[in-house]
PDB file of N, CA and C in Angstrom:
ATOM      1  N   UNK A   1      39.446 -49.654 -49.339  1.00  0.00           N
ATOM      2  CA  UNK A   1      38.552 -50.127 -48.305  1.00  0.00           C
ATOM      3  C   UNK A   1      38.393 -49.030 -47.258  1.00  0.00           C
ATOM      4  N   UNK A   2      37.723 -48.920 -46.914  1.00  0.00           N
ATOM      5  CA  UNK A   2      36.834 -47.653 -45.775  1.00  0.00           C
ATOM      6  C   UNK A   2      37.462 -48.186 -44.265  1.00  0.00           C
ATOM      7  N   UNK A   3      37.694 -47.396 -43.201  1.00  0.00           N
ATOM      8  CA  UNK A   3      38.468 -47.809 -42.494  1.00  0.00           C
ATOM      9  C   UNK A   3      37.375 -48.272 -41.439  1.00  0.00           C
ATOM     10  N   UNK A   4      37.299 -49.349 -41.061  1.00  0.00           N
ATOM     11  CA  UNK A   4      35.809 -50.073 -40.113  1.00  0.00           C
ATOM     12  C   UNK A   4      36.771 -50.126 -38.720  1.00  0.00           C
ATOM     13  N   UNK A   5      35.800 -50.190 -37.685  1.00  0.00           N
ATOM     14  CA  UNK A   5      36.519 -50.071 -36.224  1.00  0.00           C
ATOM     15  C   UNK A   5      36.093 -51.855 -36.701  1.00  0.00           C
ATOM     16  N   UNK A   6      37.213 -52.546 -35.955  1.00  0.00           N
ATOM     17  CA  UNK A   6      36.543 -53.915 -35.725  1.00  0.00           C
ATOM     18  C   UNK A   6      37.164 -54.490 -37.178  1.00  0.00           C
ATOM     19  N   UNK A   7      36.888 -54.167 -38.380  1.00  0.00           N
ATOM     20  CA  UNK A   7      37.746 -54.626 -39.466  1.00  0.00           C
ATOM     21  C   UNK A   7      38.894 -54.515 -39.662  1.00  0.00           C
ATOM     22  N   UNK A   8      39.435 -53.541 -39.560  1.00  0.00           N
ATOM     23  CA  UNK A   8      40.966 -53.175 -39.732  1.00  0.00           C
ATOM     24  C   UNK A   8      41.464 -52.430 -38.759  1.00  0.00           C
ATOM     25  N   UNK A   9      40.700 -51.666 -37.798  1.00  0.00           N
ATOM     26  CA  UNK A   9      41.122 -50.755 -36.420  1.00  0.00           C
ATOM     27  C   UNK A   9      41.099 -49.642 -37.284  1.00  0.00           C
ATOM     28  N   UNK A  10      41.299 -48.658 -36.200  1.00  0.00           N
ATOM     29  CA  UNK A  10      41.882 -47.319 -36.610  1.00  0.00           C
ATOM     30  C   UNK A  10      42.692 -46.840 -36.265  1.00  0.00           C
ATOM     31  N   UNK A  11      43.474 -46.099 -37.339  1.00  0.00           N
ATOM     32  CA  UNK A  11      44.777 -45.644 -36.908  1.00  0.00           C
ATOM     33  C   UNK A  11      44.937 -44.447 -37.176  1.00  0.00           C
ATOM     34  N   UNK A  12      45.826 -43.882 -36.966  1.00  0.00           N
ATOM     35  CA  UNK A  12      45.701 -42.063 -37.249  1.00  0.00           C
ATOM     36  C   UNK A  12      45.987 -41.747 -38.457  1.00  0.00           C
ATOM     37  N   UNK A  13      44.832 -40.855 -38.764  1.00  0.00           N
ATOM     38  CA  UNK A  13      44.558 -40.171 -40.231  1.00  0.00           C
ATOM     39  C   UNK A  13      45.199 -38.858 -40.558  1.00  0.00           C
ATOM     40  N   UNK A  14      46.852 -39.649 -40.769  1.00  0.00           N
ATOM     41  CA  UNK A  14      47.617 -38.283 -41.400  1.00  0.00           C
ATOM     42  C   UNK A  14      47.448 -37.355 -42.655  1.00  0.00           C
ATOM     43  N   UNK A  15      46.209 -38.059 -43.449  1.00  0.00           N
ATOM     44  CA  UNK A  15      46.033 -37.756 -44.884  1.00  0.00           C
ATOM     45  C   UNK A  15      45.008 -36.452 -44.445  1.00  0.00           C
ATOM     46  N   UNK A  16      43.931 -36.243 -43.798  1.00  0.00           N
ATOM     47  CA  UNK A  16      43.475 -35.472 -43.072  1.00  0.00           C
ATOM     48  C   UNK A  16      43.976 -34.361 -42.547  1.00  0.00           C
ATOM     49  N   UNK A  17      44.738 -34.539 -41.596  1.00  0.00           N
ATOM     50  CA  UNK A  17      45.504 -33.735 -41.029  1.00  0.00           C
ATOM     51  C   UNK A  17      46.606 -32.923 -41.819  1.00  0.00           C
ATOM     52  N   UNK A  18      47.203 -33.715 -43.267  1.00  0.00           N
ATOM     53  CA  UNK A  18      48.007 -33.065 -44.093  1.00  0.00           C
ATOM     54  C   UNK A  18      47.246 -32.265 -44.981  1.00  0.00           C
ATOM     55  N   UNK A  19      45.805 -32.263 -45.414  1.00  0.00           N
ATOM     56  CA  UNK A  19      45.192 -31.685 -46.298  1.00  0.00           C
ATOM     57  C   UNK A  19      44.573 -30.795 -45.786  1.00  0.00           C
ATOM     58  N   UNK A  20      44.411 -30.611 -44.277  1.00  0.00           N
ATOM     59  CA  UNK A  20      43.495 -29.674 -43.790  1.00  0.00           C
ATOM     60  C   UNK A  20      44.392 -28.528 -43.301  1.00  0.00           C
ATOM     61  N   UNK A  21      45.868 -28.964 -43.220  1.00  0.00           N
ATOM     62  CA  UNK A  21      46.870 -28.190 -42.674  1.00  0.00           C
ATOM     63  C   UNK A  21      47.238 -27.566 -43.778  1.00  0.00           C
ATOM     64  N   UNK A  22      47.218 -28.177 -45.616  1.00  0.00           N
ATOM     65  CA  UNK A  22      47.600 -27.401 -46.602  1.00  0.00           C
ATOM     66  C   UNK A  22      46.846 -26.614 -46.839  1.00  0.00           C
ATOM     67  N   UNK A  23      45.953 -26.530 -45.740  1.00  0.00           N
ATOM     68  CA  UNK A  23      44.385 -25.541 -46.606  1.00  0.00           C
ATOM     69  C   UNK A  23      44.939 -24.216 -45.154  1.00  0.00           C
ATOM     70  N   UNK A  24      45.565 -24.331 -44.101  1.00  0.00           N
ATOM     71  CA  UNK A  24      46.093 -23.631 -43.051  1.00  0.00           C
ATOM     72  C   UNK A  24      44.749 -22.989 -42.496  1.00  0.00           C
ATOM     73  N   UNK A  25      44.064 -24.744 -41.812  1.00  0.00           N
ATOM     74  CA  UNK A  25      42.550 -24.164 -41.365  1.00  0.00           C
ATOM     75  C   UNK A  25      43.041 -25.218 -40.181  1.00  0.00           C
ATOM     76  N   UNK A  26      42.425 -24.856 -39.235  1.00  0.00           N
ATOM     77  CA  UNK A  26      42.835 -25.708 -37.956  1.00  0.00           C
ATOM     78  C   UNK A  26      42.077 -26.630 -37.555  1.00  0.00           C
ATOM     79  N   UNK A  27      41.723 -27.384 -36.618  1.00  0.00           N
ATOM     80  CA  UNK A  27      40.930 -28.374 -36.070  1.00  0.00           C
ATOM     81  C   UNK A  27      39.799 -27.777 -36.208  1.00  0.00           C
ATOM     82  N   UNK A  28      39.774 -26.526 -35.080  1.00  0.00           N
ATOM     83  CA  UNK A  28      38.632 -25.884 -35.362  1.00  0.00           C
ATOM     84  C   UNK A  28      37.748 -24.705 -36.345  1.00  0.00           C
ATOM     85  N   UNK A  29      38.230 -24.631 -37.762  1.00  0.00           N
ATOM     86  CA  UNK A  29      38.074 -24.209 -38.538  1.00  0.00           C
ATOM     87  C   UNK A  29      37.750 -25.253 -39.305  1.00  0.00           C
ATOM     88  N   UNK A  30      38.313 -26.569 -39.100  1.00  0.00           N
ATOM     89  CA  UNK A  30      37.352 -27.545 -40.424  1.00  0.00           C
ATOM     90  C   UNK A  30      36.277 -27.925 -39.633  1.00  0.00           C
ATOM     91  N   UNK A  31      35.730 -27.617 -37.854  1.00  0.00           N
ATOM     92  CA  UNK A  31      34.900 -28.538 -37.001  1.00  0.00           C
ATOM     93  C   UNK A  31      33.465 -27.473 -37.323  1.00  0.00           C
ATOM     94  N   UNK A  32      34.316 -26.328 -37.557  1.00  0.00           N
ATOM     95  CA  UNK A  32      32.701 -25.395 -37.449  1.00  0.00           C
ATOM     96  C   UNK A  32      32.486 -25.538 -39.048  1.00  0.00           C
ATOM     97  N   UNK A  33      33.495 -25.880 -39.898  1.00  0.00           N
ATOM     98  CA  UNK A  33      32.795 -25.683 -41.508  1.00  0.00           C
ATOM     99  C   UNK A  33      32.052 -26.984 -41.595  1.00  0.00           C
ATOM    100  N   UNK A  34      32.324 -28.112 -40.932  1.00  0.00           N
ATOM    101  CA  UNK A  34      31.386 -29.059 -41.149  1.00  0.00           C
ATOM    102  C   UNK A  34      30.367 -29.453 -40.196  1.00  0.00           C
ATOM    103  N   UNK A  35      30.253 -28.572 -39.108  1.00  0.00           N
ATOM    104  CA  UNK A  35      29.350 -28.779 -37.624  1.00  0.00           C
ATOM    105  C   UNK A  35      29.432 -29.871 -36.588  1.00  0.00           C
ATOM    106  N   UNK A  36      30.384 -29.870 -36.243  1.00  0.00           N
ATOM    107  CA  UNK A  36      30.977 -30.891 -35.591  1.00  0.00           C
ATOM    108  C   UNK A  36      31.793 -30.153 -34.535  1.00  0.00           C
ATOM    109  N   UNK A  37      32.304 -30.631 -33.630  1.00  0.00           N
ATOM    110  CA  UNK A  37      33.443 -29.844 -32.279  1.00  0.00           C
ATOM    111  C   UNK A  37      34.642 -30.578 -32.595  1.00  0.00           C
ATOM    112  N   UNK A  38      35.669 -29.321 -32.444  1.00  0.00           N
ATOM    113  CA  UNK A  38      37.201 -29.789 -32.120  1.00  0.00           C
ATOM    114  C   UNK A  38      37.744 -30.778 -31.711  1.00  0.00           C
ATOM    115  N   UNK A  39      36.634 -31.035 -30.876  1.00  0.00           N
ATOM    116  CA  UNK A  39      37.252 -32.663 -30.253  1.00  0.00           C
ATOM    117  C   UNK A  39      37.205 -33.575 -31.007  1.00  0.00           C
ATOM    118  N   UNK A  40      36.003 -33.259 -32.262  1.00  0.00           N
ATOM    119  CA  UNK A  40      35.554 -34.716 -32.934  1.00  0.00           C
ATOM    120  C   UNK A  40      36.838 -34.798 -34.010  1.00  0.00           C
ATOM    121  N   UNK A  41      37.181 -33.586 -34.289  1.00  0.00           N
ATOM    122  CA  UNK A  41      38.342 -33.512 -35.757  1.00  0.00           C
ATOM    123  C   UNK A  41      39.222 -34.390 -34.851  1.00  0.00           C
ATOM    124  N   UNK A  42      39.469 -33.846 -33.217  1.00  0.00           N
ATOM    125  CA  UNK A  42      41.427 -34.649 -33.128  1.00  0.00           C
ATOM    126  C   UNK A  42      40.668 -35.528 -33.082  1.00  0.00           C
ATOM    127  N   UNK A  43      39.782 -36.355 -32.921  1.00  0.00           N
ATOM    128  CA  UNK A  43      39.652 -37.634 -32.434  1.00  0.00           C
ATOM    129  C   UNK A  43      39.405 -38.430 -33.598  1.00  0.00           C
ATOM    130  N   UNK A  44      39.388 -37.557 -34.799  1.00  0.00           N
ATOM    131  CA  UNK A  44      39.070 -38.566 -35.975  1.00  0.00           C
ATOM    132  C   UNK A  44      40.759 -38.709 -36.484  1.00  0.00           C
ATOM    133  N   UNK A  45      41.440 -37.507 -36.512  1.00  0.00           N
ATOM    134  CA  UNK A  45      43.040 -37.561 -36.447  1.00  0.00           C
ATOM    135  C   UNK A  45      43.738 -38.536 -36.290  1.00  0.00           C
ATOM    136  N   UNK A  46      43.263 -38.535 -34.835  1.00  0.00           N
ATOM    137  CA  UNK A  46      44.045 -39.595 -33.627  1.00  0.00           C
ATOM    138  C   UNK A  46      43.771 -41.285 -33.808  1.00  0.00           C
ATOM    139  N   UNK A  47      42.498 -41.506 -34.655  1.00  0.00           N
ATOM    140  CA  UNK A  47      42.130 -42.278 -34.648  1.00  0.00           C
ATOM    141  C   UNK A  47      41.188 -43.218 -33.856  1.00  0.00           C
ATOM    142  N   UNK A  48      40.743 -42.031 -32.904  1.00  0.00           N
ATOM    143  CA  UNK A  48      39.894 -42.536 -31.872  1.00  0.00           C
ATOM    144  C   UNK A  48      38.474 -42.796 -32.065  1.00  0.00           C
ATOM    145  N   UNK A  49      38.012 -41.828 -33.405  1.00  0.00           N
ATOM    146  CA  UNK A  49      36.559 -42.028 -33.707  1.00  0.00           C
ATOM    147  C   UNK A  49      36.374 -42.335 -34.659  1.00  0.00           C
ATOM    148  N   UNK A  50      35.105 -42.980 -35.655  1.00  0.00           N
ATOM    149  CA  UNK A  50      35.348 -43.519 -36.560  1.00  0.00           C
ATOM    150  C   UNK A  50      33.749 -42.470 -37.321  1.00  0.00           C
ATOM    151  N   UNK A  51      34.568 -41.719 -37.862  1.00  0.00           N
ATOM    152  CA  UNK A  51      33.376 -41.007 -38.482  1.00  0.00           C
ATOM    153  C   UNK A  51      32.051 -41.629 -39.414  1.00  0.00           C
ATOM    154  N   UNK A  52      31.095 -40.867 -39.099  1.00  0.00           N
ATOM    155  CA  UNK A  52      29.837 -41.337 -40.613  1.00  0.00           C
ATOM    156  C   UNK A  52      30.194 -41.134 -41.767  1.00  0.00           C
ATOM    157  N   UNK A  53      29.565 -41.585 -42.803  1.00  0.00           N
ATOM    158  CA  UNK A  53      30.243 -41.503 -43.826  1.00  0.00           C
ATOM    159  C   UNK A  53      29.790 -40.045 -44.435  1.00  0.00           C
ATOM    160  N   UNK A  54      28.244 -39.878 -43.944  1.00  0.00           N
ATOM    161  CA  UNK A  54      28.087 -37.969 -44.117  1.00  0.00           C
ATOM    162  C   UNK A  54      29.110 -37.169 -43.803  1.00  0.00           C
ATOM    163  N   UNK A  55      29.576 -37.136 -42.927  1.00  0.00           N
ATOM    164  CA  UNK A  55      30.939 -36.475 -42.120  1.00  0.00           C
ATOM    165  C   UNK A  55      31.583 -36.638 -42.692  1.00  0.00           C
ATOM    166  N   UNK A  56      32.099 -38.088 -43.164  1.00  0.00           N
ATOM    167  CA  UNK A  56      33.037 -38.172 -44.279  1.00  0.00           C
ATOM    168  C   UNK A  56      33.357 -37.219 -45.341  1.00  0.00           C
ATOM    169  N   UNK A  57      31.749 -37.273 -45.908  1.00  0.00           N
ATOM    170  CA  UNK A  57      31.888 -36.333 -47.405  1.00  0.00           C
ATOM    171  C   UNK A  57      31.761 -35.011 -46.970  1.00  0.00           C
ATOM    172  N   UNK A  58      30.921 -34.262 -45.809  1.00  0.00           N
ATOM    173  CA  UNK A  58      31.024 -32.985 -45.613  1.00  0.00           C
ATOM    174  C   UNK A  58      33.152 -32.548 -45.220  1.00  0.00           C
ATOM    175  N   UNK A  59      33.649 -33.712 -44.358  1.00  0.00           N
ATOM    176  CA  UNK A  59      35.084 -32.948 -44.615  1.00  0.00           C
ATOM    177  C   UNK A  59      35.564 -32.937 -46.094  1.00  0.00           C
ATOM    178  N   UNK A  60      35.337 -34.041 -46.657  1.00  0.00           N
ATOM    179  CA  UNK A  60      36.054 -34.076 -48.160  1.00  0.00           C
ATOM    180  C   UNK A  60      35.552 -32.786 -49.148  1.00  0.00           C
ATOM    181  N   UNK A  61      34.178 -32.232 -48.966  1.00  0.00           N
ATOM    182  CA  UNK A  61      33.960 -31.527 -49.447  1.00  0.00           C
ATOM    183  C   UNK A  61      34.686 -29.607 -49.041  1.00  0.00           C
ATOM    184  N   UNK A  62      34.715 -30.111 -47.902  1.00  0.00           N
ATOM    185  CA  UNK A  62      35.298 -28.995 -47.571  1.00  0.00           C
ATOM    186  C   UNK A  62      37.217 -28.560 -47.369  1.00  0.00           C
ATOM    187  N   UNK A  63      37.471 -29.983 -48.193  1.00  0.00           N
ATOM    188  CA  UNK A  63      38.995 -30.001 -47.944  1.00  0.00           C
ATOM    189  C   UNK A  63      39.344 -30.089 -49.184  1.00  0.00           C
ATOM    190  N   UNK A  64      37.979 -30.343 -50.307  1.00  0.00           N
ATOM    191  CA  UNK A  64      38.354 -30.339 -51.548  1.00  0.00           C
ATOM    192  C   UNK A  64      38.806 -31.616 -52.456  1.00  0.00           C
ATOM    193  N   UNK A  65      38.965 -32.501 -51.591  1.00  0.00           N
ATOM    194  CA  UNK A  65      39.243 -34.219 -51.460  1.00  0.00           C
ATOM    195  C   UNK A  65      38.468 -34.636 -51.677  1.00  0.00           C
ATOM    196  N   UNK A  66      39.053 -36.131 -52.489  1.00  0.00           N
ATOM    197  CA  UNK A  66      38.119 -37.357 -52.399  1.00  0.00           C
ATOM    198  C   UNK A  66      37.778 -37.800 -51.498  1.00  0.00           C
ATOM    199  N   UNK A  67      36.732 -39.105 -51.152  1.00  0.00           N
ATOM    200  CA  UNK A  67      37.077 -40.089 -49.910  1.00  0.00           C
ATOM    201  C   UNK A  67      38.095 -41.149 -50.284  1.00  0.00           C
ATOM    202  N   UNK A  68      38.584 -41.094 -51.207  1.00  0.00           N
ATOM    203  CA  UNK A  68      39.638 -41.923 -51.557  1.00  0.00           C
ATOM    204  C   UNK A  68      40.747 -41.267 -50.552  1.00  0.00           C
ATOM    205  N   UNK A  69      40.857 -40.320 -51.211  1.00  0.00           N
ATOM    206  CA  UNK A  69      42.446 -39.134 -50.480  1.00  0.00           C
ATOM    207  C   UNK A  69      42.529 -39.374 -49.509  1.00  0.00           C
ATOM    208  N   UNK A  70      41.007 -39.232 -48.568  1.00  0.00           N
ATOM    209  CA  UNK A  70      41.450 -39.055 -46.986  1.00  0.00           C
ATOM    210  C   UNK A  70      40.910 -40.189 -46.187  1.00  0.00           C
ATOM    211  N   UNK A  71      39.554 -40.987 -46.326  1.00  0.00           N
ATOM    212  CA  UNK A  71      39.792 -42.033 -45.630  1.00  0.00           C
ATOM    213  C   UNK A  71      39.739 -43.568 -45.641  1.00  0.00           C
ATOM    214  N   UNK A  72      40.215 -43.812 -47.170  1.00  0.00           N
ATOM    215  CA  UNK A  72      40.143 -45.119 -47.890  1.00  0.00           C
ATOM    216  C   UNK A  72      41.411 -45.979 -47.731  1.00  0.00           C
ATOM    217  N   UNK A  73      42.141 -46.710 -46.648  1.00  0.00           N
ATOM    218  CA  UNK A  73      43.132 -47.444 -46.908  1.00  0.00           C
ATOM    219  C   UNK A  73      43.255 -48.451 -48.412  1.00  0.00           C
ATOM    220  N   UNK A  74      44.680 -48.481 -48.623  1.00  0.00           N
ATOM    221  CA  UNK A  74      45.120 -49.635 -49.488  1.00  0.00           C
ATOM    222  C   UNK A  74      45.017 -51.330 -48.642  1.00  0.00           C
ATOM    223  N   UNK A  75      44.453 -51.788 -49.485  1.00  0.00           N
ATOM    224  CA  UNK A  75      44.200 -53.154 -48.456  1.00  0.00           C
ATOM    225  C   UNK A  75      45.648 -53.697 -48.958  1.00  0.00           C
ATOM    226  N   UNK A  76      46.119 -54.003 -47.820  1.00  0.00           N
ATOM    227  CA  UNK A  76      47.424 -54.290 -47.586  1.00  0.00           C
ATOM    228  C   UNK A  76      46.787 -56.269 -46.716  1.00  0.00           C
ATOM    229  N   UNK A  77      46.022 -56.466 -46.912  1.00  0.00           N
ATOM    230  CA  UNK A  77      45.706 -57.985 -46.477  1.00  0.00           C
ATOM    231  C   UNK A  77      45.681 -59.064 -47.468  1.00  0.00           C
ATOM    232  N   UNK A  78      45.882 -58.574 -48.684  1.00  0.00           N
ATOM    233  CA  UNK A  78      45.457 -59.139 -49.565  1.00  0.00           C
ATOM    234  C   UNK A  78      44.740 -59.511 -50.771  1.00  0.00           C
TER     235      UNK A  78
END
């Protein structure tokens, strides 16, 4: 399930942050490969923003990931 503000909240996206760190590209090295600002990466991190799903696939594409990998929770509700 896709992580919805309002459906499940958001919480911080360590899967992100672990795949972009194995690639040893920083906030702002994945913000300019996908056109976006530094702020938007921590804040998608942190869990503060809830990205498009374009954004979605431009990081996955550039991290080499699914959208499964990085921002698909296990529904744990049931």
């Amino acid at each position: 399930m896709l992580v919805q503000q309002g459906v499940m909240g958001l919480g911080k996206n360590l899967r992100l942050k672990s795949a972009r760190a194995a690639l040893d590209m920083s906030q702002k090295d994945l913000a300019d490969a996908v056109g976006v600002t530094r702020q938007t990466i921590n804040a998608i991190e942190n869990g503060d923003y809830n990205p498009t799903i374009r954004l979605c696939i431009k990081i996955c594409k550039v991290l080499g990931k699914t959208l499964n990998d990085i921002f698909w929770e296990e529904d744990t509700y049931g």
